[in-house]
C-alpha atoms as a PDB file:
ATOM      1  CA  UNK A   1      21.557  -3.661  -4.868  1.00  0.00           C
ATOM      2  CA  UNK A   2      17.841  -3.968  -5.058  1.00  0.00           C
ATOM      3  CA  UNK A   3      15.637  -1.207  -3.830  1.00  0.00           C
ATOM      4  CA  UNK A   4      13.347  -2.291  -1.742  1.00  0.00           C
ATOM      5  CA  UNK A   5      10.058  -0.126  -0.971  1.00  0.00           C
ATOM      6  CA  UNK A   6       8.199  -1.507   1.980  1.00  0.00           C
ATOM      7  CA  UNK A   7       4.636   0.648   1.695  1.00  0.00           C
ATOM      8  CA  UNK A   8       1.695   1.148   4.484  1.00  0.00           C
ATOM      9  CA  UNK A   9      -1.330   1.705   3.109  1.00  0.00           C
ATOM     10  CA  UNK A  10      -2.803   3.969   5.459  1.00  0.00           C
ATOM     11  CA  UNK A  11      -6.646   4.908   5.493  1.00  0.00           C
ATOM     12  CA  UNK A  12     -10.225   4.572   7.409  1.00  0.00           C
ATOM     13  CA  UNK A  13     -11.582   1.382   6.485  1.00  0.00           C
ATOM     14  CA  UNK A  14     -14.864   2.416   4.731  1.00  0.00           C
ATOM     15  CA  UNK A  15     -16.735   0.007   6.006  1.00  0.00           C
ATOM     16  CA  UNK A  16     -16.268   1.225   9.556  1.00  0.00           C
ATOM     17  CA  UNK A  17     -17.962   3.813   7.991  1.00  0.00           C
ATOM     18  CA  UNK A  18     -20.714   1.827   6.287  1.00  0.00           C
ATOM     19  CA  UNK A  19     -21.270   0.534  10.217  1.00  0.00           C
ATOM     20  CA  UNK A  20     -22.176   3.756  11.482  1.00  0.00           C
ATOM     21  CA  UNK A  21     -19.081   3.902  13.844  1.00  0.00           C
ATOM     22  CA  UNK A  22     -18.378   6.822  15.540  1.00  0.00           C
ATOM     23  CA  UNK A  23     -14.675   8.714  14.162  1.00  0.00           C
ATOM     24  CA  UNK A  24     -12.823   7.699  17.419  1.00  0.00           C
ATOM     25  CA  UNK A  25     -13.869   3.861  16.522  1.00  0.00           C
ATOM     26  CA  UNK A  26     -13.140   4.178  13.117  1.00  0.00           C
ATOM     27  CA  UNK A  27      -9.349   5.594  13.881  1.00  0.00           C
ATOM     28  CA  UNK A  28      -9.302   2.385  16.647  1.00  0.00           C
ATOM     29  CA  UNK A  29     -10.018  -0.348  13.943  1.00  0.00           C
ATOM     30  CA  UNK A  30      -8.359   1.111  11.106  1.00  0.00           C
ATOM     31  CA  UNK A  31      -4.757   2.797  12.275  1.00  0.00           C
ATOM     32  CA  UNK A  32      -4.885   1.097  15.004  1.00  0.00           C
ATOM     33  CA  UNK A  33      -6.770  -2.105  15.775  1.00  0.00           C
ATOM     34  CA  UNK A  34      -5.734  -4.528  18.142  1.00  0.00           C
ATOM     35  CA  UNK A  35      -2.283  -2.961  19.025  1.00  0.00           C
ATOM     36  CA  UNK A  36      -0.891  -4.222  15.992  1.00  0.00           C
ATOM     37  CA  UNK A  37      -1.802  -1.271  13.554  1.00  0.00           C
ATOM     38  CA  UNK A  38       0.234   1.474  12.442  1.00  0.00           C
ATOM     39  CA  UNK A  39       2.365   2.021  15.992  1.00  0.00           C
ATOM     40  CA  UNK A  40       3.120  -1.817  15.835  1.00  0.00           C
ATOM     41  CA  UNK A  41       4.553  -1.302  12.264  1.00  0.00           C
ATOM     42  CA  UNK A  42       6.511   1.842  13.149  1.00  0.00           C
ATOM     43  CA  UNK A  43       8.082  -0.414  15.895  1.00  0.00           C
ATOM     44  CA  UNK A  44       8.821  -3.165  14.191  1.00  0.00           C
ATOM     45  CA  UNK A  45      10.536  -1.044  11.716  1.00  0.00           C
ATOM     46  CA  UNK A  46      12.646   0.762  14.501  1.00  0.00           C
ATOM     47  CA  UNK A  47      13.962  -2.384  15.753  1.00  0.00           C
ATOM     48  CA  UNK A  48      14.976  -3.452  12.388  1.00  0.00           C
ATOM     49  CA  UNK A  49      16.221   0.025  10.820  1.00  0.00           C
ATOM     50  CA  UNK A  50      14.060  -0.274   8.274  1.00  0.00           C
ATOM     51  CA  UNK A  51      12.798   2.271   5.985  1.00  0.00           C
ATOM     52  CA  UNK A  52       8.858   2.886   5.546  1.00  0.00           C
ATOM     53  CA  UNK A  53       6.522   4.399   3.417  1.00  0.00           C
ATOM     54  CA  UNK A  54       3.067   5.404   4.900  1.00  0.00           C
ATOM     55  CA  UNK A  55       0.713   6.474   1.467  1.00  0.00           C
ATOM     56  CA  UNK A  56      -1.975   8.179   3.544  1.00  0.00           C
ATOM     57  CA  UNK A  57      -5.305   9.265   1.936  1.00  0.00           C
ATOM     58  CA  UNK A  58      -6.450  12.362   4.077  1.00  0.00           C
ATOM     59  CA  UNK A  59      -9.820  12.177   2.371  1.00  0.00           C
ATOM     60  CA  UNK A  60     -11.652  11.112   5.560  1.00  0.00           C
ATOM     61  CA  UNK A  61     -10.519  14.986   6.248  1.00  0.00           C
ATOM     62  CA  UNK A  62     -13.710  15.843   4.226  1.00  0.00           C
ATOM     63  CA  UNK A  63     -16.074  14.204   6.160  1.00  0.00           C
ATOM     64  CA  UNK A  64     -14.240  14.302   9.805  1.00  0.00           C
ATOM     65  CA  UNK A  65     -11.986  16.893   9.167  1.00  0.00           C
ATOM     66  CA  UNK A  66      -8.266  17.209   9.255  1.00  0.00           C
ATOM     67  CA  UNK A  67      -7.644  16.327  12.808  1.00  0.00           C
ATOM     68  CA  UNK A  68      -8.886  12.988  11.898  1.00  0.00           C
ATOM     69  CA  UNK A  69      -6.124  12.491   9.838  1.00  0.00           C
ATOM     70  CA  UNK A  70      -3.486  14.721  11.820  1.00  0.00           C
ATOM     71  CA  UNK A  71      -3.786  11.956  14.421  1.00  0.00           C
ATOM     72  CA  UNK A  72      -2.285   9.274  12.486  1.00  0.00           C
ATOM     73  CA  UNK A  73       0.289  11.577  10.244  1.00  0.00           C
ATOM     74  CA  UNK A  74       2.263  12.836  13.326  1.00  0.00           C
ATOM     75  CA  UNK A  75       3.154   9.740  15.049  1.00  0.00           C
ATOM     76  CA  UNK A  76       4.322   8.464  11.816  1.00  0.00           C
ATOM     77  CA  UNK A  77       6.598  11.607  11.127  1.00  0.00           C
ATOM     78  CA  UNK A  78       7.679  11.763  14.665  1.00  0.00           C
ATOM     79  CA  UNK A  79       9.065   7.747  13.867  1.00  0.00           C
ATOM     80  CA  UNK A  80      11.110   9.127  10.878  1.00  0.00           C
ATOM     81  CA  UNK A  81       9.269   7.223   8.014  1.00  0.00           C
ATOM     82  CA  UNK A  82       7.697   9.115   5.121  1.00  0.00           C
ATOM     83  CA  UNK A  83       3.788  10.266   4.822  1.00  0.00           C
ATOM     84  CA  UNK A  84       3.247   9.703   0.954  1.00  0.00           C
ATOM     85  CA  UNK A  85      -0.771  10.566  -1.150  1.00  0.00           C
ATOM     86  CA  UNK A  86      -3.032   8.141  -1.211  1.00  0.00           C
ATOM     87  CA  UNK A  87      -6.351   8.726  -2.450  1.00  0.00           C
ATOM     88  CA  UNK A  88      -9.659   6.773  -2.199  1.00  0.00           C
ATOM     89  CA  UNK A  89     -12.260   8.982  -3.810  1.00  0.00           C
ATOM     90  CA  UNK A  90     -15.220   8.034  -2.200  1.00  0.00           C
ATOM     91  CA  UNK A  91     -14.703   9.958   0.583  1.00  0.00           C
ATOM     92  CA  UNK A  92     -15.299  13.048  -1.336  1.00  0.00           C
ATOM     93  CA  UNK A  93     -18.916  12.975  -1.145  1.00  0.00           C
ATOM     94  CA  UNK A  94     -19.601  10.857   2.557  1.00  0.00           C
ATOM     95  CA  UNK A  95     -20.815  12.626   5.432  1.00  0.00           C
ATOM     96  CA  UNK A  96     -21.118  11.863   9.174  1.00  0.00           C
ATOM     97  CA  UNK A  97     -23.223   9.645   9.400  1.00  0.00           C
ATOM     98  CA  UNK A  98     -24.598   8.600   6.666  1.00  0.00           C
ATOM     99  CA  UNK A  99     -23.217   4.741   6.553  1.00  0.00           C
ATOM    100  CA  UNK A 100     -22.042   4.821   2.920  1.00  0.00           C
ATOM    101  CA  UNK A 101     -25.499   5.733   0.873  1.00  0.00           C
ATOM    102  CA  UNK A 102     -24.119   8.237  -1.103  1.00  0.00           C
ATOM    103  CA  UNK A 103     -24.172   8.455  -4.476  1.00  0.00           C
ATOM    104  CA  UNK A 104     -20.242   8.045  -5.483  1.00  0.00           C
ATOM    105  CA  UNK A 105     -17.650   6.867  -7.779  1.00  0.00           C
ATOM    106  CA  UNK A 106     -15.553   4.442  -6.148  1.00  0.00           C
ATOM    107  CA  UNK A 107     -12.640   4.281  -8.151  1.00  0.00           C
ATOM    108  CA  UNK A 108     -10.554   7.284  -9.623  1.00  0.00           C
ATOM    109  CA  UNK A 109      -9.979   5.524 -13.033  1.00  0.00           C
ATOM    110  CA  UNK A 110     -13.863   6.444 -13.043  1.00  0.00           C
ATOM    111  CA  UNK A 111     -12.797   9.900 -13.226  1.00  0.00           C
ATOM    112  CA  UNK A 112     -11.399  12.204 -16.156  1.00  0.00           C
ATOM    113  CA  UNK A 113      -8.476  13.597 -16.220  1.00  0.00           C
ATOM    114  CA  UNK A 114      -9.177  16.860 -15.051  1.00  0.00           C
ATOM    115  CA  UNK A 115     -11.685  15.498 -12.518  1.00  0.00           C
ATOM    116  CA  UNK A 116      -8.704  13.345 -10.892  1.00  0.00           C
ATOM    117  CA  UNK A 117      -6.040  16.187 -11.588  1.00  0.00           C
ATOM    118  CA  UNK A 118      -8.428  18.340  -8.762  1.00  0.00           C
ATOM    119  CA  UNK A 119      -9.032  15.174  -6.135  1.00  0.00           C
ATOM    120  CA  UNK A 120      -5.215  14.288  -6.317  1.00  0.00           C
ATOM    121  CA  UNK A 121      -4.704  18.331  -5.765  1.00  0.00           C
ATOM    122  CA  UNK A 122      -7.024  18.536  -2.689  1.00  0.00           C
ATOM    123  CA  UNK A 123      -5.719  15.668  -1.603  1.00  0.00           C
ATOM    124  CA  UNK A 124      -2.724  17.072  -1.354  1.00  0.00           C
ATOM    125  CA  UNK A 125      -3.753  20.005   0.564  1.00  0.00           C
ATOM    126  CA  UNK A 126      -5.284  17.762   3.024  1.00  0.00           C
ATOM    127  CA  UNK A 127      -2.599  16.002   3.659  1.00  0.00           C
ATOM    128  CA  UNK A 128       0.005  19.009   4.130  1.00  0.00           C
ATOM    129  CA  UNK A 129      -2.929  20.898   6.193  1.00  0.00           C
ATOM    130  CA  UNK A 130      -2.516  17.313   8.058  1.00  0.00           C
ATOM    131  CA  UNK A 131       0.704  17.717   8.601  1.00  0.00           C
ATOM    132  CA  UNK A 132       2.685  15.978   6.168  1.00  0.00           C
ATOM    133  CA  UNK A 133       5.782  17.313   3.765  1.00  0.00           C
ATOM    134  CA  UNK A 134       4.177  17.897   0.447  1.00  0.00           C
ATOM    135  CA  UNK A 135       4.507  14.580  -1.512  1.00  0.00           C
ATOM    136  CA  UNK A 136       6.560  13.535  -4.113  1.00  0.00           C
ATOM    137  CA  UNK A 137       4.593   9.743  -4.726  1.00  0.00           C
ATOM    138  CA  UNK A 138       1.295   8.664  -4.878  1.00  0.00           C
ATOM    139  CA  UNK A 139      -0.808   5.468  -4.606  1.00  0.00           C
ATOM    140  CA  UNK A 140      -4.562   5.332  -6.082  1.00  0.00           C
ATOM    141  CA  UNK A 141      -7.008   3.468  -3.552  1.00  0.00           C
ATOM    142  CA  UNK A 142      -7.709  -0.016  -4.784  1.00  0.00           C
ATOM    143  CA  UNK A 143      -4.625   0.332  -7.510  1.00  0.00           C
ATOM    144  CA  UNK A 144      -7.566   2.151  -9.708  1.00  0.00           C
ATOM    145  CA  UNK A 145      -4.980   4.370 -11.864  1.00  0.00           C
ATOM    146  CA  UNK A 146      -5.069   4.813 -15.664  1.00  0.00           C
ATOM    147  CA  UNK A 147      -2.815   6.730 -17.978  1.00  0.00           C
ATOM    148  CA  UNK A 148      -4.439  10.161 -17.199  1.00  0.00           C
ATOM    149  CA  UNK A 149      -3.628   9.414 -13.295  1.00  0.00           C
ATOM    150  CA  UNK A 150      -0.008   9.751 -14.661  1.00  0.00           C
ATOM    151  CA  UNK A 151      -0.259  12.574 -16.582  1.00  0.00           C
ATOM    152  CA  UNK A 152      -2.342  14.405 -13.804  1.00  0.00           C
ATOM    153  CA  UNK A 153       0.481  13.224 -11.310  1.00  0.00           C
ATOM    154  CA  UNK A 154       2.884  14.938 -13.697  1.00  0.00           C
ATOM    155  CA  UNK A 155       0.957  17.992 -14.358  1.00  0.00           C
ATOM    156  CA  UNK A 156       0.776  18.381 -10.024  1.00  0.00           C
ATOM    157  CA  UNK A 157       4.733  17.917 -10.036  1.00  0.00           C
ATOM    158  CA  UNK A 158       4.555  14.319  -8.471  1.00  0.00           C
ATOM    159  CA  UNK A 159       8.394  12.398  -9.054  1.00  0.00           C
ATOM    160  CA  UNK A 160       6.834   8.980  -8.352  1.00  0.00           C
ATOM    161  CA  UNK A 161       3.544   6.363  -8.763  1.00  0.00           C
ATOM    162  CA  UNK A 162       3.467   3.441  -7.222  1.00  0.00           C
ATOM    163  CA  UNK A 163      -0.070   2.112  -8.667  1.00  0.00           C
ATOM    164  CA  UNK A 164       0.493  -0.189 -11.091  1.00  0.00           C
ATOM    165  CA  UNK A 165      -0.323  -4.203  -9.832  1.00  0.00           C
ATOM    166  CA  UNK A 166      -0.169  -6.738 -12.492  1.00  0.00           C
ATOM    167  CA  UNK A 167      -2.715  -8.615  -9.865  1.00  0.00           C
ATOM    168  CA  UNK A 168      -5.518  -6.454 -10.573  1.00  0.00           C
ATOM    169  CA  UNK A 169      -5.063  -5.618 -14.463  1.00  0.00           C
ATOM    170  CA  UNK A 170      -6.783  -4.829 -16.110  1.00  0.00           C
ATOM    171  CA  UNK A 171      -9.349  -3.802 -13.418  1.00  0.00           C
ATOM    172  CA  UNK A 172      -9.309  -1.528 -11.259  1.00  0.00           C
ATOM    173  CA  UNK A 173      -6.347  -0.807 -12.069  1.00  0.00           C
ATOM    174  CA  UNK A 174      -6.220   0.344 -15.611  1.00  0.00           C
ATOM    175  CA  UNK A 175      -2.622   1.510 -16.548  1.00  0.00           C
ATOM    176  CA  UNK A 176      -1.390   0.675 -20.139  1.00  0.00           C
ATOM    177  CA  UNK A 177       1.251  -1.290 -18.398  1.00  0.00           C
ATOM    178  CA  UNK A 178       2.015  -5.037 -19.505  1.00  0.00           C
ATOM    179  CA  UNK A 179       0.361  -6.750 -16.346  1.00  0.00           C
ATOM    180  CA  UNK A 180       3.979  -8.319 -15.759  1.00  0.00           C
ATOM    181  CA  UNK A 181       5.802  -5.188 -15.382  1.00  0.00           C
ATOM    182  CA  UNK A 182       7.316  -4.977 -11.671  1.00  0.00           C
ATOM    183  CA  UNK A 183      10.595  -2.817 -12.862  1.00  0.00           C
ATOM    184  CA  UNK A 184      10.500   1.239 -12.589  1.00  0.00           C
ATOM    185  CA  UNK A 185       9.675   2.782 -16.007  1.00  0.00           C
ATOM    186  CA  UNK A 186       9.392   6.316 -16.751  1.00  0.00           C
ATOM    187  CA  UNK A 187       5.916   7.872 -17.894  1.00  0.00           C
ATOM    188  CA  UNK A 188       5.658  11.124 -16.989  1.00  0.00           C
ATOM    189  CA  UNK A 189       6.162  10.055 -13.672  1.00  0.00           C
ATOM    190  CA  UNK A 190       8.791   7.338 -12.557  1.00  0.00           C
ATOM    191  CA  UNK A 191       6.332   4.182 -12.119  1.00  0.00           C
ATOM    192  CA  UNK A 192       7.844   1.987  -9.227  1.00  0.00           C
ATOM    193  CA  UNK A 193       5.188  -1.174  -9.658  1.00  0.00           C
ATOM    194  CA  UNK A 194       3.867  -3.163  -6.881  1.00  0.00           C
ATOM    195  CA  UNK A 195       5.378  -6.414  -6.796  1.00  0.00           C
ATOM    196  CA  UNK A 196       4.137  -9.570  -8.363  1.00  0.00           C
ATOM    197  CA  UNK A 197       4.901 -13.073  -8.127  1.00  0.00           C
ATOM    198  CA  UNK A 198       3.129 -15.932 -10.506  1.00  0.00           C
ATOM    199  CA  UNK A 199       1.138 -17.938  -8.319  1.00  0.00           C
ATOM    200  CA  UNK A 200      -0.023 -20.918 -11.267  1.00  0.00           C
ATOM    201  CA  UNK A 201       1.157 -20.051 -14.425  1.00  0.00           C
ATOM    202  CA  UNK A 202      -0.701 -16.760 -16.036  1.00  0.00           C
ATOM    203  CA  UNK A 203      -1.951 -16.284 -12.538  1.00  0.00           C
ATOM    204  CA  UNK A 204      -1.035 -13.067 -10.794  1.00  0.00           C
ATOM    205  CA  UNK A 205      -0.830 -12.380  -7.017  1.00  0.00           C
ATOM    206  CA  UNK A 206       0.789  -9.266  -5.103  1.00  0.00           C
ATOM    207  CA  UNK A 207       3.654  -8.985  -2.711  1.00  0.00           C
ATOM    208  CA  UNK A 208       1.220  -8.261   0.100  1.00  0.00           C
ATOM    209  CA  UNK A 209       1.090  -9.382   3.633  1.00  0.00           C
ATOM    210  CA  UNK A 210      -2.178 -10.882   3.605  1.00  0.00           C
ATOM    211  CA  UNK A 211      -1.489 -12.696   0.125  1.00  0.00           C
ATOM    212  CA  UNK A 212       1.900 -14.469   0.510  1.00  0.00           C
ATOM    213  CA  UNK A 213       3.540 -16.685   2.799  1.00  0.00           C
ATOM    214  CA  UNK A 214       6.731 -16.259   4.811  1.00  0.00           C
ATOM    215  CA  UNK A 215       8.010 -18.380   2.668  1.00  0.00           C
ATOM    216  CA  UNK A 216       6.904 -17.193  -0.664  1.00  0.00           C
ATOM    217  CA  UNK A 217       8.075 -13.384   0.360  1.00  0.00           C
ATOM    218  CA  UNK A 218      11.468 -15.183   0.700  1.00  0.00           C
ATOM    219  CA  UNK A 219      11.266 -16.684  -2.286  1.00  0.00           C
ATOM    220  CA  UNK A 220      10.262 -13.438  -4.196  1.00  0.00           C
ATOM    221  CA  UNK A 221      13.173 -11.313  -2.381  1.00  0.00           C
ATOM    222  CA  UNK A 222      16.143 -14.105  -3.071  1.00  0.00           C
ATOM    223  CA  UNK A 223      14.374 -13.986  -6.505  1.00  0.00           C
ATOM    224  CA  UNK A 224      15.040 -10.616  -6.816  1.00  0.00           C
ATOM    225  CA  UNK A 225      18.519 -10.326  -5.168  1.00  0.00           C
ATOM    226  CA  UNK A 226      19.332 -13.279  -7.688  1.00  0.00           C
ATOM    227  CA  UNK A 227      18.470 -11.122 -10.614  1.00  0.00           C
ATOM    228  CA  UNK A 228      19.615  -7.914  -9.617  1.00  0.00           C
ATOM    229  CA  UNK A 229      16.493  -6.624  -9.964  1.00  0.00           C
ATOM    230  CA  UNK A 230      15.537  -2.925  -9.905  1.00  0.00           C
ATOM    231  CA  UNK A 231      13.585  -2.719  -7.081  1.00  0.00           C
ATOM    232  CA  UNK A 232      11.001  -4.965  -4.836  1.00  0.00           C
ATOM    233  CA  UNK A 233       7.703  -3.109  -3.775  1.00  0.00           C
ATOM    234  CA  UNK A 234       5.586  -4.548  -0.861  1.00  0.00           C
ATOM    235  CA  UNK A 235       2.224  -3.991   0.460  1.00  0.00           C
ATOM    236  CA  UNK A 236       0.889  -3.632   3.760  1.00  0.00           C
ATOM    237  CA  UNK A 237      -2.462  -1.718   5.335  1.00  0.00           C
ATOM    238  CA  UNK A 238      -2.716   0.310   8.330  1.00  0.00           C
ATOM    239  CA  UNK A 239      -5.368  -2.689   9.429  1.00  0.00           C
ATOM    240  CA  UNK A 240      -3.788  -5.715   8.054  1.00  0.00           C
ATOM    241  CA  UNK A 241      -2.015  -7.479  10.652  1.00  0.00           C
ATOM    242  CA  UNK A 242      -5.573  -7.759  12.302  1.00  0.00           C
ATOM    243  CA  UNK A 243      -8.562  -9.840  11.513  1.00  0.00           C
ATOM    244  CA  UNK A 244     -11.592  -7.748   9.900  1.00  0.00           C
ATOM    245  CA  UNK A 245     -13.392  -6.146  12.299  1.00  0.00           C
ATOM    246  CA  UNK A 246     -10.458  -4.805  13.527  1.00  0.00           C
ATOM    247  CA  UNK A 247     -10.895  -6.022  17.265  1.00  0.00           C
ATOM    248  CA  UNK A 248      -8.192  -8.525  17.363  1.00  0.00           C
ATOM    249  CA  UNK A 249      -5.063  -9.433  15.704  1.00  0.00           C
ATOM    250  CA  UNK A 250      -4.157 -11.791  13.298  1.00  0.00           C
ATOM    251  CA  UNK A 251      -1.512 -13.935  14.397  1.00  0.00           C
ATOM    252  CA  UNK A 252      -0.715 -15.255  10.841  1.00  0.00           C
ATOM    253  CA  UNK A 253      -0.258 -12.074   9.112  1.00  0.00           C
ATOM    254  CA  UNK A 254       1.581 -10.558  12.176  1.00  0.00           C
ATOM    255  CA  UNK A 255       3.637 -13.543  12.269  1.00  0.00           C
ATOM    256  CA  UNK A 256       4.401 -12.574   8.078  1.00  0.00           C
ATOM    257  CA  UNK A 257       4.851  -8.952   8.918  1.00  0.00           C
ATOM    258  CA  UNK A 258       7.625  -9.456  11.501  1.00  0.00           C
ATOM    259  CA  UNK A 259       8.850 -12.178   9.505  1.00  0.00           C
ATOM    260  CA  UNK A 260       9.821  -9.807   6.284  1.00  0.00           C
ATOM    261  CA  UNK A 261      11.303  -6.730   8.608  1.00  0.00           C
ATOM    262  CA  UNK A 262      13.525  -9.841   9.725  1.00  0.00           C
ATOM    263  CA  UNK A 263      14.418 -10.734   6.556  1.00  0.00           C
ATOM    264  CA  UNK A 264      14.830  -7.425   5.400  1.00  0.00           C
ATOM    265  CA  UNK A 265      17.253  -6.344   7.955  1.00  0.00           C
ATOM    266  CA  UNK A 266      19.513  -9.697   7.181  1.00  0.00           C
ATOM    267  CA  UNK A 267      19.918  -8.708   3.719  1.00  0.00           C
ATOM    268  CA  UNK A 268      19.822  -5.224   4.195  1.00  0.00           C
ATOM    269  CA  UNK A 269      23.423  -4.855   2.153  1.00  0.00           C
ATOM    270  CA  UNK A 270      21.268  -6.321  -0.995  1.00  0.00           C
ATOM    271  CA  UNK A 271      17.977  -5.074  -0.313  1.00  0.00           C
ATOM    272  CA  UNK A 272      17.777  -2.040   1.094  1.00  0.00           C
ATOM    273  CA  UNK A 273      14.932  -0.059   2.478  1.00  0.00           C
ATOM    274  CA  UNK A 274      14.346   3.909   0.980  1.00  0.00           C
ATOM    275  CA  UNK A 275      12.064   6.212   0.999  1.00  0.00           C
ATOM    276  CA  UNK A 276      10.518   8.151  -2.427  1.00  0.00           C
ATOM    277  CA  UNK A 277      12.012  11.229  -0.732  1.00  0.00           C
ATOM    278  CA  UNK A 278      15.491  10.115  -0.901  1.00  0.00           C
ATOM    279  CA  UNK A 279      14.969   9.811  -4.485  1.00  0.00           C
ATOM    280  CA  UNK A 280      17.238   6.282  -4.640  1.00  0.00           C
ATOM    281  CA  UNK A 281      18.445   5.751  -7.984  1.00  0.00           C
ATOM    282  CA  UNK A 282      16.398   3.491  -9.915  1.00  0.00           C
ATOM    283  CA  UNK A 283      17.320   2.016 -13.057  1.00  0.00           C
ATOM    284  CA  UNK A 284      14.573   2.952 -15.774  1.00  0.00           C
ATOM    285  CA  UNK A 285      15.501   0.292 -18.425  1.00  0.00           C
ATOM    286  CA  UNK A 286      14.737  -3.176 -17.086  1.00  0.00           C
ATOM    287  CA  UNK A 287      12.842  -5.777 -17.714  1.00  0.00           C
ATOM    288  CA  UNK A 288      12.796  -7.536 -14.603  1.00  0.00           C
ATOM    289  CA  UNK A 289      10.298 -10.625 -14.615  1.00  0.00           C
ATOM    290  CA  UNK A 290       8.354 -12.129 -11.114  1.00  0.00           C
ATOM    291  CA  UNK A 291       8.993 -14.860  -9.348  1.00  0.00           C
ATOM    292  CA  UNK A 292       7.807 -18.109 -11.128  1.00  0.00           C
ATOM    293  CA  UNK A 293       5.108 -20.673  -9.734  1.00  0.00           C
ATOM    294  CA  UNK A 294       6.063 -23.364  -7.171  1.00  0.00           C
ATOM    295  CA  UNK A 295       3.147 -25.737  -6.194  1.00  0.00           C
ATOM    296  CA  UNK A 296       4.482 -26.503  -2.873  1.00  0.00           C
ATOM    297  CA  UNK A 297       4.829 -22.791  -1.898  1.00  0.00           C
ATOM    298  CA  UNK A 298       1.559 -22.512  -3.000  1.00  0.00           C
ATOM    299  CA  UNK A 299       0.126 -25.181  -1.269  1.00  0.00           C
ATOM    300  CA  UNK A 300       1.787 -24.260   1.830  1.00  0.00           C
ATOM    301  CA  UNK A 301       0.223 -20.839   1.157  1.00  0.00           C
ATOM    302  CA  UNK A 302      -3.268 -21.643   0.677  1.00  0.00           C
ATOM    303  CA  UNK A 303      -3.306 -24.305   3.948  1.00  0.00           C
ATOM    304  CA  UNK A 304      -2.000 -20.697   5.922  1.00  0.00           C
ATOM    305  CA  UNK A 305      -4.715 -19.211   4.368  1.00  0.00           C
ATOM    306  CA  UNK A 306      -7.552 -21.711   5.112  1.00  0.00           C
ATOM    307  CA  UNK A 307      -6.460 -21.199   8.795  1.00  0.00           C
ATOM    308  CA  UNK A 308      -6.091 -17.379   8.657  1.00  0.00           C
ATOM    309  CA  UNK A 309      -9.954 -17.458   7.728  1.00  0.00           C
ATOM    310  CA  UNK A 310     -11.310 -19.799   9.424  1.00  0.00           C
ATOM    311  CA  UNK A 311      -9.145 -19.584  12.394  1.00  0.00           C
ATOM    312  CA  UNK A 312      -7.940 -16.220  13.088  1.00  0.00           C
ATOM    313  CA  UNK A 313     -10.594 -13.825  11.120  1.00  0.00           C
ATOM    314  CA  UNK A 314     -13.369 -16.096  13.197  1.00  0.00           C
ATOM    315  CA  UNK A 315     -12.220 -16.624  16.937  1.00  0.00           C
END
């Protein structure tokens, strides 16, 4: 069987923030914007018996304070999926109110290793004084991890990371990684990638709502099942099944979100769902390889695209 982690990115949009929105706005358009934020996901999940993971960054805690982020960590606890760390870094220094002009270091690869060893550790105390278990996997905001995020993550006790996207190597995210690597591999910390697929040849692009089709997602998960791969990792945001502004939804990514848990639950005795806290046994020595190019999927893709901006991110 192939593992299959189905993540939630979960986190204030900072430019909600930027805007000068009041918290209670912010919350609306990022966890939950149009009715199809985080409570949509945790339904569609239910329906499907699927298995989620929510990496929330409780950094907004610093500027808000923890309630902020106790809102959105309880109903996902109370739904039975896992609250994992997240951590976008910028949040350490913002302040109510001050839309964003603070001086700041956006990405924690811009940090040494000692400086990201304490933000992961108050991170982590924001999260439990949120409400969550105390984690066992992490995700750096923007995929921005390098090899001292690992050994920091080790140091702190951390079992899993789930940074490293062959998409965005070798910037932000900076791990030592080859940019092809979607199998687990142990460094310090078990890595579980993010999943890639090759969208032209030498061209990169992540196994993300908002980046692949219906059909390419299908194509990546037969892929996968056809392999035996190790494990499948996909990405999803609190605010991605909604355009932007976070005001209304977006019919094609909702449409690709319910699509997957769909697809998911049919080939749930191949691919099955799991949580980091289960600790699922993950083979360490593969050398799984993504999804090749297809020029019709791709074309297919980018027409989906055309109307999910024009269309959909506009009306």
């Amino acid at each position: 069987m192939t593992t299959v982690f189905l993540t939630v990115d979960t986190e204030f949009a900072w430019r909600h923030h930027v805007d000068g929105l009041p918290v209670p706005e912010i919350h609306r358009r990022s966890i939950e914007p149009a009715d199809v934020g985080v409570a949509y996901q945790l339904a569609r999940m239910a329906e499907h018996r699927l298995k989620g993971c929510f990496f929330v960054d409780p950094m907004p805690a610093v500027t808000y304070g923890v309630d902020a982020v106790r809102r959105f960590v309880a109903p996902i606890l109370e739904a039975g999926q896992e609250v994992q760390l997240h951590l976008h870094p910028n949040w350490a220094a913002a302040r109510p109110g001050d839309r964003g002009e603070v001086e700041v270091r956006f990405e924690l690869c811009d940090y040494l290793e000692a400086e990201q060893r304490a933000l992961i550790a108050r991170a982590t105390e924001l999260l439990v004084a949120a409400g969550a278990p105390e984690p066992v996997a992490f995700r750096a905001g923007s995929y921005a991890a390098d090899d001292r995020t690992l050994a920091a993550l080790a140091a702190l006790g951390f079992a899993y990371d789930s940074s490293h996207n062959g998409a965005f190597h070798p910037w932000p995210c900076k791990t030592s990684f080859d940019r092809r690597r979607i199998a687990p591999v142990e460094q310090g910390v078990v890595e579980v990638p993010v999943t890639v697929i090759e969208d032209a040849s030498g061209s990169l692009r992540t196994a993300q709502i908002c980046a692949l089709s219906t059909g390419e997602m299908r194509a990546m998960l037969e892929h996968a099942v056809a392999e035996e791969h190790a494990a499948v990792t996909i990405v999803s945001h609190s605010f991605e099944l909604a355009a932007r502004g976070g005001l209304k939804a977006n019919r094609v990514h909702v449409r690709r979100f319910d699509a997957l848990c769909a697809m998911l639950a049919e080939r749930r005795d191949v691919l099955p769902t799991a949580h980091f806290r289960d600790r699922p046994a993950l083979p360490l020595d593969r050398d799984d390889k993504p999804l090749g190019p297809s020029a019709l999927r791709r074309r297919w893709r980018q027409a989906e695209q055309l109307w999910s901006n024009l269309v959909e991110e506009r009306a």
